[in-house]
Protein backbone atom coordinates (compact mmCIF):
# COMPACT_ATOMS: atom_id res chain seq x y z
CA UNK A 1 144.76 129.79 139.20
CA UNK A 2 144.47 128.07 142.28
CA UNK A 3 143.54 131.31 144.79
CA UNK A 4 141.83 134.37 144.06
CA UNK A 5 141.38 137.53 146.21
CA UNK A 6 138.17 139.74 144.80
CA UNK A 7 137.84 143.43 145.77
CA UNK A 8 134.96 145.20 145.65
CA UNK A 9 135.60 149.20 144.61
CA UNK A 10 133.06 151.70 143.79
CA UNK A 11 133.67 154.58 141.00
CA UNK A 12 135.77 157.16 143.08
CA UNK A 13 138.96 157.74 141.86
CA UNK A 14 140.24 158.19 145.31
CA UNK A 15 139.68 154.33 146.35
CA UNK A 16 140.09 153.64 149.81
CA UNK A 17 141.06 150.41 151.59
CA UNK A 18 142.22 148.71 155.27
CA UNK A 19 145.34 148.19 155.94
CA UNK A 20 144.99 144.53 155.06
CA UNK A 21 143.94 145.04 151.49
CA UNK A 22 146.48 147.41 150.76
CA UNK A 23 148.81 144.84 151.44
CA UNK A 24 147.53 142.79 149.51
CA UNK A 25 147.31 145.07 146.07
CA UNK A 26 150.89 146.15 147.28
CA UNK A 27 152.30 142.29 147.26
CA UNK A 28 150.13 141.44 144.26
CA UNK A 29 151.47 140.71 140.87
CA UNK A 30 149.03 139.44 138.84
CA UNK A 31 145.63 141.53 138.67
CA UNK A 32 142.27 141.38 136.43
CA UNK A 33 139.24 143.22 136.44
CA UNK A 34 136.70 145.44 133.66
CA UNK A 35 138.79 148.30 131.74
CA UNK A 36 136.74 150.92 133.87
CA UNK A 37 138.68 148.68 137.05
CA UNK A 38 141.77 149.26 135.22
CA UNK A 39 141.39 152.83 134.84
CA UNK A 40 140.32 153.44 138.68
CA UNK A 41 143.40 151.54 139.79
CA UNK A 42 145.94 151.67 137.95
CA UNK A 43 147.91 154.39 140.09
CA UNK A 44 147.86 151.80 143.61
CA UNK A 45 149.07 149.04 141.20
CA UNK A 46 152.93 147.91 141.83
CA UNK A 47 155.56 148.25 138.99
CA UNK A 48 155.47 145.66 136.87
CA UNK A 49 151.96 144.46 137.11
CA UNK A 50 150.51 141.87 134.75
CA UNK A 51 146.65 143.07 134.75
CA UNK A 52 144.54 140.29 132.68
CA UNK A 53 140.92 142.47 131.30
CA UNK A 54 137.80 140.58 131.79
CA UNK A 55 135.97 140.55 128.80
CA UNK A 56 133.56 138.01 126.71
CA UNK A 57 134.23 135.24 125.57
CA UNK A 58 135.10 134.75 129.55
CA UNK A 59 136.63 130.88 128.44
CA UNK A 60 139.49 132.82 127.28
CA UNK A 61 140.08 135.10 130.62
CA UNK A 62 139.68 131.79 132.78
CA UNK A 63 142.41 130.40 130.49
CA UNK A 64 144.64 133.42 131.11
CA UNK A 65 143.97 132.60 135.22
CA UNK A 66 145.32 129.21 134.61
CA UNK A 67 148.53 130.49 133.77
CA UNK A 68 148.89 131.76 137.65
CA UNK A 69 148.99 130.71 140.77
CA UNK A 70 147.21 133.33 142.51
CA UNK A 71 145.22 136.48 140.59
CA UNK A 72 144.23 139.77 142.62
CA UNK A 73 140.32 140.52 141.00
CA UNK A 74 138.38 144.15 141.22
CA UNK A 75 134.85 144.07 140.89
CA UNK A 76 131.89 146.59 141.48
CA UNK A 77 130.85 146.79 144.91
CA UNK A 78 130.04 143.57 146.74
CA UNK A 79 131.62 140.70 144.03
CA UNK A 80 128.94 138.05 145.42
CA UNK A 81 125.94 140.96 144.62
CA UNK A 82 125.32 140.10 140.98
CA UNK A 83 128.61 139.69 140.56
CA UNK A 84 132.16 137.98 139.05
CA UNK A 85 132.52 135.99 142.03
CA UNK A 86 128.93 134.47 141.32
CA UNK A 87 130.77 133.69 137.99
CA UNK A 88 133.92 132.18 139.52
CA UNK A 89 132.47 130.19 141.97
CA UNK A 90 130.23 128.54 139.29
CA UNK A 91 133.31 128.10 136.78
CA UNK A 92 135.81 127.43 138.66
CA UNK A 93 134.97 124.77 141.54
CA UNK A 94 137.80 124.24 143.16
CA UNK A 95 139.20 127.77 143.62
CA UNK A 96 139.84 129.19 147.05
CA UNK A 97 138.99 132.73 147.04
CA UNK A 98 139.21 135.69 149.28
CA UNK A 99 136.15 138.71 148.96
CA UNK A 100 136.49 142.12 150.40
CA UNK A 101 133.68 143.92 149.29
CA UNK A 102 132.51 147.13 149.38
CA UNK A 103 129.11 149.05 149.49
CA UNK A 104 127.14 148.02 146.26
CA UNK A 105 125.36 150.72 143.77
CA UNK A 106 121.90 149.97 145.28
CA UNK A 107 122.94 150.58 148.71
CA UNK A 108 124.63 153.19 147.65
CA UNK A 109 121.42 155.14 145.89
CA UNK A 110 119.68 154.10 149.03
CA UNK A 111 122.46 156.22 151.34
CA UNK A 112 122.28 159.12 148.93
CA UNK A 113 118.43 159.55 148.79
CA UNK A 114 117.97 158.36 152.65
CA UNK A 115 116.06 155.40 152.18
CA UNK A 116 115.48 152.89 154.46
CA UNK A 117 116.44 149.50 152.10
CA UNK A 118 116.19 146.32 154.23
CA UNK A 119 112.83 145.25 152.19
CA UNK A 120 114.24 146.01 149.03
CA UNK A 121 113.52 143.30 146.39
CA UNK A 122 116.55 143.49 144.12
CA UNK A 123 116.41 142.51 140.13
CA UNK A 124 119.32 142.49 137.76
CA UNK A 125 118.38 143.86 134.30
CA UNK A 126 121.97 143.69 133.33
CA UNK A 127 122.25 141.54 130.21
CA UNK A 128 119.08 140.08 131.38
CA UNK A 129 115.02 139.86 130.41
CA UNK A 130 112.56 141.74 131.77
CA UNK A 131 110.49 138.66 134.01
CA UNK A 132 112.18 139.74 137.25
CA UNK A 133 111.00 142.89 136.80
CA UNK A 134 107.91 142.25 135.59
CA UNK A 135 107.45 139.87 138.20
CA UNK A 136 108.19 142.31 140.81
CA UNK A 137 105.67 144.79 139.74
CA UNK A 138 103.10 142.07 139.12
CA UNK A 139 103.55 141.47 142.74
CA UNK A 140 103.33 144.74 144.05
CA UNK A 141 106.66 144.68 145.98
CA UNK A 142 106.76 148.38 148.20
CA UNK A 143 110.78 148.97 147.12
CA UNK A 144 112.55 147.46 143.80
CA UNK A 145 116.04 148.07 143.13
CA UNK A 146 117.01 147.54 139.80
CA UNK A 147 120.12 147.00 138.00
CA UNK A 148 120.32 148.53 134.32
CA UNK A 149 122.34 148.57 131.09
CA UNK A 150 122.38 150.27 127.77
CA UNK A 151 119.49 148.65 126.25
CA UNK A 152 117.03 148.27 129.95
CA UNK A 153 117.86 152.06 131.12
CA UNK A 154 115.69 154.16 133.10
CA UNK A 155 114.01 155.48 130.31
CA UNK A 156 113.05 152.42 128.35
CA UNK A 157 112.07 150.92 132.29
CA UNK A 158 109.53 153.65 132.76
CA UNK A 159 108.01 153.33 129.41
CA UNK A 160 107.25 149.49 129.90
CA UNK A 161 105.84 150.89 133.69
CA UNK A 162 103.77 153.10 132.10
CA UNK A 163 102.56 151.12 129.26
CA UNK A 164 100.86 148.51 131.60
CA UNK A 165 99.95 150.86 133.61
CA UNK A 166 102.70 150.71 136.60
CA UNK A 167 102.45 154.43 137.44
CA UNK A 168 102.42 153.90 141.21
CA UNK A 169 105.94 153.82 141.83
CA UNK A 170 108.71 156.74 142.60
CA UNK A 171 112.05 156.10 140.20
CA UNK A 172 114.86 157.29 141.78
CA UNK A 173 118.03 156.98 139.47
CA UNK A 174 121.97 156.84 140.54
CA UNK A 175 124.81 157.65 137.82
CA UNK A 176 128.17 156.85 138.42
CA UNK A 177 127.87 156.40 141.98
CA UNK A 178 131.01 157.07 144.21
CA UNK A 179 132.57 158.73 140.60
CA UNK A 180 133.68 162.57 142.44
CA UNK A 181 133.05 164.36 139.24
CA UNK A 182 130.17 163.06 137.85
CA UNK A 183 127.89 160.93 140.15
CA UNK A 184 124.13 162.40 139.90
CA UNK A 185 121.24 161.18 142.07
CA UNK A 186 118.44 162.77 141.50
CA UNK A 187 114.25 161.39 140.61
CA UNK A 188 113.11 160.42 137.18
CA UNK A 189 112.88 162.76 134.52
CA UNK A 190 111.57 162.25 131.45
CA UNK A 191 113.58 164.99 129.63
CA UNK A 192 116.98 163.79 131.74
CA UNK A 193 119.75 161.77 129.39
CA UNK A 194 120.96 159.28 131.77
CA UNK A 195 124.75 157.99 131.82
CA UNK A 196 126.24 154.62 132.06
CA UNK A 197 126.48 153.11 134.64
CA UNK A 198 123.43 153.90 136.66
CA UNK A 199 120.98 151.88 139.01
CA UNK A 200 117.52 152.62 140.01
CA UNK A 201 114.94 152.45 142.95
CA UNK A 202 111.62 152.01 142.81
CA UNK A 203 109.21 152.98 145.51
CA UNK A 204 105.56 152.16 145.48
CA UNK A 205 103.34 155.16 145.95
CA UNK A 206 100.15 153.84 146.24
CA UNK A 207 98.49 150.20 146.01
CA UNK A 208 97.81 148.67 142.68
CA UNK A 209 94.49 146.35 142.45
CA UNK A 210 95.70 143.17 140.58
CA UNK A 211 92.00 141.41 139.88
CA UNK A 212 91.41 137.74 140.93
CA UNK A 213 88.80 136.60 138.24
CA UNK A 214 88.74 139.06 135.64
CA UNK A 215 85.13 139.67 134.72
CA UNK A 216 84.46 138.69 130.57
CA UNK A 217 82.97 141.81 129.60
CA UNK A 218 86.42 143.24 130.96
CA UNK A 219 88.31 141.63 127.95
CA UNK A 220 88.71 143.23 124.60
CA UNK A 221 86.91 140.24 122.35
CA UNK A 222 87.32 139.04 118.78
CA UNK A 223 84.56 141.08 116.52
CA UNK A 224 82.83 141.68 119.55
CA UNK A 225 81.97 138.12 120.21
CA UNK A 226 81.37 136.63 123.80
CA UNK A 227 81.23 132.86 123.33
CA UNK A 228 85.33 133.62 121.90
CA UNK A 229 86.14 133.70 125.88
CA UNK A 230 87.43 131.25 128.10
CA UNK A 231 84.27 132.26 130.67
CA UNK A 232 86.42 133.29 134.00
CA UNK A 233 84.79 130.57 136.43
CA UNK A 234 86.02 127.79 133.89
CA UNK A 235 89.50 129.79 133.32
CA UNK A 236 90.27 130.12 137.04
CA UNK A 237 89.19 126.11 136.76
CA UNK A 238 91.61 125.78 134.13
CA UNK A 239 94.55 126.94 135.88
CA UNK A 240 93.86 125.26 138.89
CA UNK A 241 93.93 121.78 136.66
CA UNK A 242 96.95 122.90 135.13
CA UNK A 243 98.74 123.06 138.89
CA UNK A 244 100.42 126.48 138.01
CA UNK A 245 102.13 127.10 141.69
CA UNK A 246 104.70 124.23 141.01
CA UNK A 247 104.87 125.13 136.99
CA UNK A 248 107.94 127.17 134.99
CA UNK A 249 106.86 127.36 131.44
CA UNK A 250 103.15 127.67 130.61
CA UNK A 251 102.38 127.23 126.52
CA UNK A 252 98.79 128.17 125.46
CA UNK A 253 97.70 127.05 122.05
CA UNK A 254 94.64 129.05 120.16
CA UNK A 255 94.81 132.02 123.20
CA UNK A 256 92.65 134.36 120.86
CA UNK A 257 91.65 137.26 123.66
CA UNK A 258 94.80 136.16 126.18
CA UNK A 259 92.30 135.32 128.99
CA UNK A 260 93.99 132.40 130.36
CA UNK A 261 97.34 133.95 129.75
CA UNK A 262 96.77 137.26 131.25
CA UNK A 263 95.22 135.41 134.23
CA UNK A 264 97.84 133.13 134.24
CA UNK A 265 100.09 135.89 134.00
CA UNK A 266 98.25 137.80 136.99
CA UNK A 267 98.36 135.45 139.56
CA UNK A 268 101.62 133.26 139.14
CA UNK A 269 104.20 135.96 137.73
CA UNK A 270 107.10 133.38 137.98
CA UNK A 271 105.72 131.90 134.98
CA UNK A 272 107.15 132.26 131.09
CA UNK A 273 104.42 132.34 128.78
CA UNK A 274 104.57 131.29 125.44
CA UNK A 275 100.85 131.95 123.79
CA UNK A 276 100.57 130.83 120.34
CA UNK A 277 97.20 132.03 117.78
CA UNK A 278 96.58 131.19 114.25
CA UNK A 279 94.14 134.28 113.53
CA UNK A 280 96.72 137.36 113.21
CA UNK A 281 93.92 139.67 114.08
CA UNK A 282 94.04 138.11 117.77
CA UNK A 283 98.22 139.38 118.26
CA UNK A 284 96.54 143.06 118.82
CA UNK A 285 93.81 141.80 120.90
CA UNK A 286 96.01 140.03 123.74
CA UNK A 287 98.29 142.88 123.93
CA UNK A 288 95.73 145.22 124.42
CA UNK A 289 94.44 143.08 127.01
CA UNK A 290 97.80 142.60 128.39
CA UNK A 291 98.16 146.27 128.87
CA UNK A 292 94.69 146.65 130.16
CA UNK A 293 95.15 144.18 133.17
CA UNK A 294 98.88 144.91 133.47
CA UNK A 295 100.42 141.66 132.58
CA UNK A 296 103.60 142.23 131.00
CA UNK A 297 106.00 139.78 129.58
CA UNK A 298 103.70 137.23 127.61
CA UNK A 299 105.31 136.53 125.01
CA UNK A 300 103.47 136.06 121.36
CA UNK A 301 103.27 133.77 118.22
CA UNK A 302 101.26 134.50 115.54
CA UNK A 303 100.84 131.44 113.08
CA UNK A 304 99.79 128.02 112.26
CA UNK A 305 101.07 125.85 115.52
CA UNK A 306 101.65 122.65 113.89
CA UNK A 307 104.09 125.00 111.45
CA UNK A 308 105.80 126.84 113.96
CA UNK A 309 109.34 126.51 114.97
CA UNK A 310 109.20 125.22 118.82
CA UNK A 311 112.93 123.53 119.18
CA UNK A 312 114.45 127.08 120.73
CA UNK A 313 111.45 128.11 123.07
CA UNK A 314 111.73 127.06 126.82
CA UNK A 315 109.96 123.24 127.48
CA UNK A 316 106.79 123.77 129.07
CA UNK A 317 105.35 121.70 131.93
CA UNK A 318 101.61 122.86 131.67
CA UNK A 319 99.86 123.54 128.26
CA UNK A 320 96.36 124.82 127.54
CA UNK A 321 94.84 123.76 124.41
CA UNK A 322 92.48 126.81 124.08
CA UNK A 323 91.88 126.15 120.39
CA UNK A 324 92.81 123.14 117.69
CA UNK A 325 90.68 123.71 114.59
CA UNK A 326 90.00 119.77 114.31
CA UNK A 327 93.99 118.81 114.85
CA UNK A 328 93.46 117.98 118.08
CA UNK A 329 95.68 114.97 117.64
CA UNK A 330 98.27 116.28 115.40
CA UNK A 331 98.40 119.20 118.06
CA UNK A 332 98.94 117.12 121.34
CA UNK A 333 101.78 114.94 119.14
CA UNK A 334 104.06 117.92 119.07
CA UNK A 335 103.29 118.91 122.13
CA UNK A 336 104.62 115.85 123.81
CA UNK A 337 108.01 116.24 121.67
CA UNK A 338 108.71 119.24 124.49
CA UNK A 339 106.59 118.49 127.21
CA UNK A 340 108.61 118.11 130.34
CA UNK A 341 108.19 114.64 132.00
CA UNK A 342 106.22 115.77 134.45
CA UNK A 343 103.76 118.18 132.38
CA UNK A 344 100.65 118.14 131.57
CA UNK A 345 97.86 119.22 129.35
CA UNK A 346 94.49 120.60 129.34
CA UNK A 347 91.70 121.38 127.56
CA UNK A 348 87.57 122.40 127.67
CA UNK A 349 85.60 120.44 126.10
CA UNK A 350 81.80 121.87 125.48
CA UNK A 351 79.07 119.60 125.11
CA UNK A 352 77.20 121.14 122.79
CA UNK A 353 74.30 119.63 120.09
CA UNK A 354 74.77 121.39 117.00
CA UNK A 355 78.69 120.58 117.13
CA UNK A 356 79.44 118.48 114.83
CA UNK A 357 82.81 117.13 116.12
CA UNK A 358 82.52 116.11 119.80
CA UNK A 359 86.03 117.43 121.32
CA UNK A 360 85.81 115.15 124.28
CA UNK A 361 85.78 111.86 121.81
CA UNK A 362 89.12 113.23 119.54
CA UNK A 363 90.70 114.12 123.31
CA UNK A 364 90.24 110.12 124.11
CA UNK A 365 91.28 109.02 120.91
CA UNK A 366 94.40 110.86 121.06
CA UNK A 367 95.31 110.37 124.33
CA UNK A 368 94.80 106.20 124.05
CA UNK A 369 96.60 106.91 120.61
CA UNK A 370 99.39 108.43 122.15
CA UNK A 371 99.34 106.43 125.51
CA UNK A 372 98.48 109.53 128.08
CA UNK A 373 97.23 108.83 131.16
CA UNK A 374 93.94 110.85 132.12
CA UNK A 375 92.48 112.37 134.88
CA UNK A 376 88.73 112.28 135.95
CA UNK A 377 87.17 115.36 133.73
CA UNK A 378 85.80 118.29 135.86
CA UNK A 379 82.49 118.78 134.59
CA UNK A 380 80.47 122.23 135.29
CA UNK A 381 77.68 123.79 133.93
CA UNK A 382 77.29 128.03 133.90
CA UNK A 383 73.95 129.11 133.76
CA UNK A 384 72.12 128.36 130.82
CA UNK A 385 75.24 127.89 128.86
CA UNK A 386 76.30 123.79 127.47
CA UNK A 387 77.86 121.78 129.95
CA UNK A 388 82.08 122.01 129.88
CA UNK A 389 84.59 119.66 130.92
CA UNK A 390 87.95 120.18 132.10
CA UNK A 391 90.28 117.52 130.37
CA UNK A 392 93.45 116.72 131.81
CA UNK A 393 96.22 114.46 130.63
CA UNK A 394 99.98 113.85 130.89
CA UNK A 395 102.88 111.34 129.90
């Protein structure tokens, strides 16, 4: 395939186009699109039509392309919203292609329920997970228009809103928009069973405090105990050492309440957070936590580190060593198997007398072991607590 044109269409099954693209479906001979495509056009198509179905694995459609010179594509809406020309474009390089689009599901929610969308932040659920989303309501954004499918559907989106405590938006939810006989805009119901396909809008009713500096006594703690904390002055320290802004993939090792996650979490939502704990009793702690505070999307490992299967999680390029039980060493040494070039590590060291393994002295001799570069410590002292450092390192 050397040319491509790409119509958008909606669900009517009284399609509408200009003059020009009617033309162009009338002089086509070769045409592809989803079944649902095929069903809604299959009475403008000429006699004689070859129609190729776009389905996974997609290497085998693009090979069907190959075998012709030009292809005639239908796609939902506006092709370049979330869609197969997105796909094209990044498959197929050198292919001219020609997009008529049409109005796309969102907008067409927003026409139907009279809202205003020009400041809509837009997420794609759609075969997707949830961090755009969560993200977006981390954020606080006033309108969210979000694109489902049969597993992220209104119903299972409102029950992750409401269990983190995202009750202070409107859901409005579109079914089978532009379908004659069975389009249905209406609000959120819990009670409603909700066809596929359908699209969502989410309007923020009211403003959400998201806390800067959550206070310790805040936190739901291990048996109770207060020195098990990251103390907030030194966590909001911590993260400014790890240089979160410019980081993707955070991994914190020995997270036992979540406080530098859920902070972390809080205040740069881009991030993916892998948080890893060897005391199983912790795993209901940080979610608790993570509901409290609304942090969604952290995602948990209960287990021995130095025993846990890394290779398929995401690289990070800022760990927090929270916790090491003594394998401080053995701990950083697998951590440098993943860690981006660019990473970096951290760690709080307390100076305190009745410890009988100074942290600061196996931090030295595993970084000059394992030939990290340093940074000057950041030393601070809270009341009458022990002094802390802030240890930094990196390749």
């Amino acid at each position: 395939m050397k040319t491509c044109d790409i119509i958008g269409i909606s669900d009517s099954r009284q399609q509408w186009f200009p003059p020009k693209v009617m033309d162009i479906i009338r002089n086509g001979s070769v045409f592809s699109g989803g079944k649902r495509h095929h069903e809604i056009m299959a009475p403008l198509l000429p006699d004689g039509a070859v129609w190729i179905d776009i389905s996974v694995p997609l290497e085998k459609v693009f090979e069907q392309y190959q075998q012709h010179e030009h292809v005639i594509i239908f796609a939902s809406g506006d092709p370049l919203f979330f869609g197969f020309a997105n796909t094209l474009q990044r498959e197929c390089k050198d292919l001219k292609m020609q997009i008529f689009p049409t109005f796309n599901s969102l907008q067409m929610l927003a026409h139907r329920m009279s809202v205003a969308y020009h400041d809509m932040h837009v997420v794609s659920l759609t075969g997707r997970p949830w961090q755009k989303l969560d993200e977006a309501l981390i954020n606080g954004e006033p309108m969210i228009g979000v694109l489902t499918d049969r597993i992220k559907t209104p119903h299972a989106i409102h029950q992750r809103m409401v269990e983190y405590g995202y009750t202070n938006y409107l859901m409005m939810v579109g079914e089978n928009l532009g379908n004659e006989e069975l389009e249905r805009v209406n609000r959120y119901d819990e009670q409603t069973t909700y066809s596929h396909p359908n699209c969502i809008i989410l309007q923020k009713t009211t403003q959400r405090v998201r806390p800067f500096g959550i206070p310790d006594s805040a936190f739901s703690l291990l048996d109770g105990r207060e020195k098990m904390i990251t103390k907030m002055p030194i966590r909001l320290l911590t993260l400014q050492a790890l240089n979160l802004p410019h980081r993707q993939v955070l991994w914190d090792i020995g997270f036992c309440t979540g406080s530098v996650s859920i902070e972390a979490r809080l205040q740069f939502p881009h991030l993916q957070i892998e948080a890893f704990e060897i005391r199983p009793e912790c795993e209901a702690i940080i979610h608790e936590n993570a509901r409290r505070f609304g942090a969604p999307g952290i995602n948990v490992h209960i287990g021995d580190f130095l025993e846990a299967d890394v290779a398929s999680l995401p690289r990070p390029d800022a760990v927090f060593i929270g916790g090491h039980g003594g394998q401080l060493k053995e701990i950083i040494k697998k951590v440098l198997i993943v860690l981006t070039d660019d990473g970096c590590i951290v760690m709080n060291s307390v100076k305190a007398p009745k410890v009988l393994t100074d942290s600061h002295q196996l931090w030295d001799e595993a970084c000059h072991e394992l030939g990290l570069k340093q940074d000057a410590p950041t030393k601070i002292i809270l009341n009458d607590n022990h002094p802390i450092e802030i240890l930094t390192c990196s390749k």
